[in-house]
Protein backbone atom coordinates (compact mmCIF):
# COMPACT_ATOMS: atom_id res chain seq x y z
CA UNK A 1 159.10 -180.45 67.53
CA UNK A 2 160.80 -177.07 67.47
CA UNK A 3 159.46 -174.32 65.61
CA UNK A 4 162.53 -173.35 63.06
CA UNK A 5 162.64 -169.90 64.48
CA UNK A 6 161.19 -168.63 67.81
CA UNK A 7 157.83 -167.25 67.29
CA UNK A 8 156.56 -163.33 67.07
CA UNK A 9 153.76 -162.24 69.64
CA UNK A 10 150.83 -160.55 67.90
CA UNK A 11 147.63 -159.58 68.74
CA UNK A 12 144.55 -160.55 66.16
CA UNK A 13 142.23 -158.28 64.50
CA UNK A 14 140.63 -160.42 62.42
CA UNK A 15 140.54 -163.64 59.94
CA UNK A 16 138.65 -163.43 56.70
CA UNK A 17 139.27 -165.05 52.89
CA UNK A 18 140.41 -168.20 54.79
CA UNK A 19 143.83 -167.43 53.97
CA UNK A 20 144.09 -164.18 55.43
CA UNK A 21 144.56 -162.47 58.76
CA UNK A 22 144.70 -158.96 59.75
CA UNK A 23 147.73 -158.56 63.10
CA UNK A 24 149.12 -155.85 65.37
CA UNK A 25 152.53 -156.45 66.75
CA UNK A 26 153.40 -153.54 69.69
CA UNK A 27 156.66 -153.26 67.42
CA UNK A 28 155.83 -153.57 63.63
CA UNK A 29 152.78 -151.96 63.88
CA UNK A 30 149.33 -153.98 61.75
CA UNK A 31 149.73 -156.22 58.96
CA UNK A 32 148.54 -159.23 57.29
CA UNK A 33 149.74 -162.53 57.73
CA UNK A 34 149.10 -165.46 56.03
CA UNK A 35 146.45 -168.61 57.60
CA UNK A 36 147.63 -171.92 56.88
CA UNK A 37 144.14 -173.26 57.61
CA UNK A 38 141.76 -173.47 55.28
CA UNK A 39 138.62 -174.95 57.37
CA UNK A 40 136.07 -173.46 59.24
CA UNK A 41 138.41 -172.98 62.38
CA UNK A 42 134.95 -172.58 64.71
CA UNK A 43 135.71 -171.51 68.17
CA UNK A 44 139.59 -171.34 67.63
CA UNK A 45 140.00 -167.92 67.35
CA UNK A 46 138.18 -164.26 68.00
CA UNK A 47 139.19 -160.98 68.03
CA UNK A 48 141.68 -159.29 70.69
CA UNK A 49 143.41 -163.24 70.84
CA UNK A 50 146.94 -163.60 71.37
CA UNK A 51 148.46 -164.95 68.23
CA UNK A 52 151.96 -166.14 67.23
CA UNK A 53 153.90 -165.99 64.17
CA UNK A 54 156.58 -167.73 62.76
CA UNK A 55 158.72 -165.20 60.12
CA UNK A 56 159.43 -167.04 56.86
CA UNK A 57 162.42 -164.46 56.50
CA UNK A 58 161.71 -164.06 53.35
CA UNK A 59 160.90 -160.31 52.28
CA UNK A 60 159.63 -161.59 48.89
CA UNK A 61 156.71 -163.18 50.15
CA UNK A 62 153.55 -161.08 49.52
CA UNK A 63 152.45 -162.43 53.47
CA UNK A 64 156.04 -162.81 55.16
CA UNK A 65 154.32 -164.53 58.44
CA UNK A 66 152.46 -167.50 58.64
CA UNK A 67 150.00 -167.50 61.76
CA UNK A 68 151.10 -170.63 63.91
CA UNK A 69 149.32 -170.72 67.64
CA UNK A 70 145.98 -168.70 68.80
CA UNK A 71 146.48 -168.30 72.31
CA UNK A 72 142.58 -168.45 73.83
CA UNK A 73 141.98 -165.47 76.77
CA UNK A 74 141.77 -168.59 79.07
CA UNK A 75 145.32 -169.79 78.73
CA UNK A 76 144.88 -172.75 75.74
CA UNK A 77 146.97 -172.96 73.25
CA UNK A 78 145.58 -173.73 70.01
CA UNK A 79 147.74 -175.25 66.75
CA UNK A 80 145.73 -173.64 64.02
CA UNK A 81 148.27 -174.61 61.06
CA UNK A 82 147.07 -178.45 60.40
CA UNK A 83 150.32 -179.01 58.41
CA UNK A 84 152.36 -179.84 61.08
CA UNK A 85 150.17 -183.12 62.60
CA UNK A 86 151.87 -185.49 60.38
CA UNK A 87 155.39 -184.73 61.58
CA UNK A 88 154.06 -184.46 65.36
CA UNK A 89 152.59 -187.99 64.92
CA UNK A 90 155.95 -188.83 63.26
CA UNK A 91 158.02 -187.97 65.69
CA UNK A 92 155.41 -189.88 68.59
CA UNK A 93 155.80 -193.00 66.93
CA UNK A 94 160.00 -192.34 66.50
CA UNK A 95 159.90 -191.50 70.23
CA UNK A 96 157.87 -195.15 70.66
CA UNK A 97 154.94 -192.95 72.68
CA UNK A 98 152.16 -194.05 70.80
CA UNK A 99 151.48 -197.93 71.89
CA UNK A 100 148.94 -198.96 69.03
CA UNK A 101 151.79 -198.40 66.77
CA UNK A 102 154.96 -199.47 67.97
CA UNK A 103 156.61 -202.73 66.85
CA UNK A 104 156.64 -201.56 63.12
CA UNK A 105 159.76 -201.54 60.49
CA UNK A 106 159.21 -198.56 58.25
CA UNK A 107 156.78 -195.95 58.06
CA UNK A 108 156.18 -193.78 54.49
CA UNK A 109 153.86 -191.18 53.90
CA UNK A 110 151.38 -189.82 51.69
CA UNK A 111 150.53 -192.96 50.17
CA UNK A 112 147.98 -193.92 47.23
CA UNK A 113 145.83 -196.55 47.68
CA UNK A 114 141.56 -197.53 48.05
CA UNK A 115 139.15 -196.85 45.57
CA UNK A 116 138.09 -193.23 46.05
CA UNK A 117 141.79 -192.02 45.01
CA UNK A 118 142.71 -191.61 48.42
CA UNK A 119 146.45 -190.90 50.12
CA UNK A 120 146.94 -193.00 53.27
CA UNK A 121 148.65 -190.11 56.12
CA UNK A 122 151.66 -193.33 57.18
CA UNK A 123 151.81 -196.68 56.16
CA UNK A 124 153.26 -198.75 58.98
CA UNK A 125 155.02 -202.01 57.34
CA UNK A 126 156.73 -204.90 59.12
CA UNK A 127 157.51 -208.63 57.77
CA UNK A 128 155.98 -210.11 60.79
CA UNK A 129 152.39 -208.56 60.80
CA UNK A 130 149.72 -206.86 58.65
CA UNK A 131 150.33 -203.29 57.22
CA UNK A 132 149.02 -200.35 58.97
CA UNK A 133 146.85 -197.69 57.79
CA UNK A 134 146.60 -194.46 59.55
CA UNK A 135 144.53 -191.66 59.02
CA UNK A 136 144.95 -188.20 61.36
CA UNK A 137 142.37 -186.50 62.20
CA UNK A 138 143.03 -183.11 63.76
CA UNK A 139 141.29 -182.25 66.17
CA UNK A 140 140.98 -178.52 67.38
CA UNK A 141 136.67 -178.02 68.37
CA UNK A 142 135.91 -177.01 71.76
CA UNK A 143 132.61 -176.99 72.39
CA UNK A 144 131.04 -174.92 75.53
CA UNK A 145 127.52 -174.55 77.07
CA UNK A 146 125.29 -176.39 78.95
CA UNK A 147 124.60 -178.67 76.75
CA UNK A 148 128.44 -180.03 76.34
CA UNK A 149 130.75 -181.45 79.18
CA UNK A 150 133.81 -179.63 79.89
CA UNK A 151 137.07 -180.24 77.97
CA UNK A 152 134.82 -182.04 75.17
CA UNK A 153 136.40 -181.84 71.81
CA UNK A 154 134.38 -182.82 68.33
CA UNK A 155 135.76 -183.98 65.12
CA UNK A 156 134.85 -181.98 62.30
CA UNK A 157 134.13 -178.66 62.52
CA UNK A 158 132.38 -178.60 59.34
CA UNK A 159 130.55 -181.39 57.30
CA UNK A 160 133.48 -183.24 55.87
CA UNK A 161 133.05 -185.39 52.91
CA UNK A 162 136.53 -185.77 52.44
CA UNK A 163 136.54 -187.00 56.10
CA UNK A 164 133.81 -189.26 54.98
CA UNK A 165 135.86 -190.73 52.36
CA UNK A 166 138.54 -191.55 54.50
CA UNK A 167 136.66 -193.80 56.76
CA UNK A 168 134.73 -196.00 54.03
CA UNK A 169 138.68 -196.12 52.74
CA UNK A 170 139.79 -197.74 56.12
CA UNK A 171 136.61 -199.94 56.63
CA UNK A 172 137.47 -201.00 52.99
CA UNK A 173 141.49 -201.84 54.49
CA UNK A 174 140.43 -203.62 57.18
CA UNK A 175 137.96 -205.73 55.15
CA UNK A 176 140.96 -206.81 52.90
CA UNK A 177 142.68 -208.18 56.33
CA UNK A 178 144.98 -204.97 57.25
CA UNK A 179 145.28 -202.68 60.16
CA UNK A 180 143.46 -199.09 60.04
CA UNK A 181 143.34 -196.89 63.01
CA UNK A 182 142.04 -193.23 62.77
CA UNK A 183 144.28 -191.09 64.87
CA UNK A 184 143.02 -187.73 66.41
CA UNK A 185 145.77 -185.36 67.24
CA UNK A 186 144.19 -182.95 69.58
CA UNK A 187 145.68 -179.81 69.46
CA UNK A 188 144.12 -177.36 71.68
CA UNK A 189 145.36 -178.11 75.38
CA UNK A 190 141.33 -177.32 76.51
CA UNK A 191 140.12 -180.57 75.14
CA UNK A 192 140.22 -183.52 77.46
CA UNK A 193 137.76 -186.08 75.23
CA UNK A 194 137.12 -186.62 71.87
CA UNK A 195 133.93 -187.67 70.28
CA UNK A 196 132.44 -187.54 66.52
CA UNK A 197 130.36 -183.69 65.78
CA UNK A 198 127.06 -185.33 65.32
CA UNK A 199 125.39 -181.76 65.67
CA UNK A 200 127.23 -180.87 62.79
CA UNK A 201 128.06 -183.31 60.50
CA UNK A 202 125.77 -186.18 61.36
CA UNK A 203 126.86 -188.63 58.23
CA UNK A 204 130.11 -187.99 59.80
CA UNK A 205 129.09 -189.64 63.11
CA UNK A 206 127.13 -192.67 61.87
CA UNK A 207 129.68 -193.63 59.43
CA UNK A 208 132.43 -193.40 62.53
CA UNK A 209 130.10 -195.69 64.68
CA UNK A 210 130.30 -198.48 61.92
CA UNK A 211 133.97 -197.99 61.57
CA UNK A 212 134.28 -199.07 64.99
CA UNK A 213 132.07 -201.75 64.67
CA UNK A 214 133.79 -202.70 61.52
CA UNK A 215 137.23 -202.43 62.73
CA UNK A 216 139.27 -199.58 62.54
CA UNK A 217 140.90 -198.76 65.87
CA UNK A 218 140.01 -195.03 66.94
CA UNK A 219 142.52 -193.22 68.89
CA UNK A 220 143.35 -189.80 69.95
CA UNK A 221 146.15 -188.06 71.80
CA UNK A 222 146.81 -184.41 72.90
CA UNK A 223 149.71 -182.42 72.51
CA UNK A 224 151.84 -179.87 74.50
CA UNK A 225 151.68 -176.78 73.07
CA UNK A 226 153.98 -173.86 74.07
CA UNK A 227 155.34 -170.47 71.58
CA UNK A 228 158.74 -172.12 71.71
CA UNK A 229 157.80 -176.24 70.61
CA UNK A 230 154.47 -178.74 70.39
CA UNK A 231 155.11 -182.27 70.73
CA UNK A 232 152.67 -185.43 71.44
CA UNK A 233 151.15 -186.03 74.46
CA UNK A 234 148.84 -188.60 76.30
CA UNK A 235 146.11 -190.85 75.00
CA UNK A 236 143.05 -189.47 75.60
CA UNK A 237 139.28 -190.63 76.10
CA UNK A 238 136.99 -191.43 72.72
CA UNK A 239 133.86 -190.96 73.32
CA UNK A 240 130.98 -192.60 70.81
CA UNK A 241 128.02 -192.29 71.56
């Protein structure tokens, strides 16, 4: 995927009000552009980053840019608006790169259905096999210390009850005789494994370890990230411990 329009170079001052952060661009001087993100965001930004922009072109906006990438003083790129995963993971399984779901006829999105008034991400159909349920996760913690491996990436950042739901809602799926897989779309090019954040959401974790054992196929891929495109990657490691 292309961004629309090529992105502005900024550096970042600060985030605050989840919505909000404060920019300096060498030729526009400081101003405030808008976050897309609304979570915690832990360890995907600090202050003096690299950030890029993407201009709405729209001078009627109260926030006319929309922060896309964090670029990390180590060289990652990180995709902090979580909007775009769907229509990365769209175009992966139009592009036939994602193996656990190729073979299908039609894919919608945004779908109602379990009991806990839920939207399925994509619902994979096909006349020849079960549906497909598919939940994406993504996936933007790096963890670093002594006490973490390099490259290891955790799923949330923040207890998640909402991420909670989702998995009883694709245990429930597979228990009526359908496919669900829980896809994590890794999108900070540091992470090389991806495992459930028992140190921070630790309901999160169990309830992941009986969704494996229940069924649901866990999968997670990385993405190439670069100011001009991101697009899916390879299949990388889950780790459950």
């Amino acid at each position: 995927m292309q961004f629309s329009l090529p992105l502005e170079k900024a550096t970042l001052k600060k985030r605050y009000k989840r919505f909000l952060a404060d920019v300096h661009n060498t030729k526009k001087g400081d101003f405030t552009a808008h976050c897309p993100n609304t979570g915690s965001m832990k360890n995907c930004w600090q202050e003096g980053d690299t950030v890029w922009l993407l201009d709405s072109e729209n001078p009627k906006r109260k926030y006319r840019y929309t922060w896309v990438l964090d670029e990390t003083p180590d060289g990652d790129f990180i995709c902090i608006n979580t909007h775009l995963a769907n229509q990365i993971v769209m175009e992966g399984i139009a592009e036939k790169k994602i193996k656990q779901l190729n073979g299908y006829d039609s894919v919608r999105q945004e779908v109602k259905y379990g009991d806990e008034n839920s939207r399925i991400d994509l619902l994979l159909e096909a006349t020849d096999k079960p549906d497909c349920y598919v939940e994406i996760k993504t996936v933007t913690l790096l963890e670093q210390g002594d006490e973490f491996k390099a490259g290891a990436g955790f799923f949330p950042d923040a207890v998640s009850t909402r991420g909670q739901k989702h998995l009883r809602e694709l245990m429930a799926m597979v228990e009526q005789g359908y496919r669900a897989v829980l896809f994590f779309l890794v999108q900070h090019t540091g992470i090389k494994t991806v495992s459930p954040a028992a140190h921070i959401d630790p309901q999160y974790a169990k309830l992941l370890d009986k969704a494996a054992k229940t069924g649901v196929e866990i999968v997670a891929y990385n993405t190439h990230i670069s100011s001009a495109e991101i697009y899916l990657g390879k299949e990388l490691p889950v780790i459950i411990p």
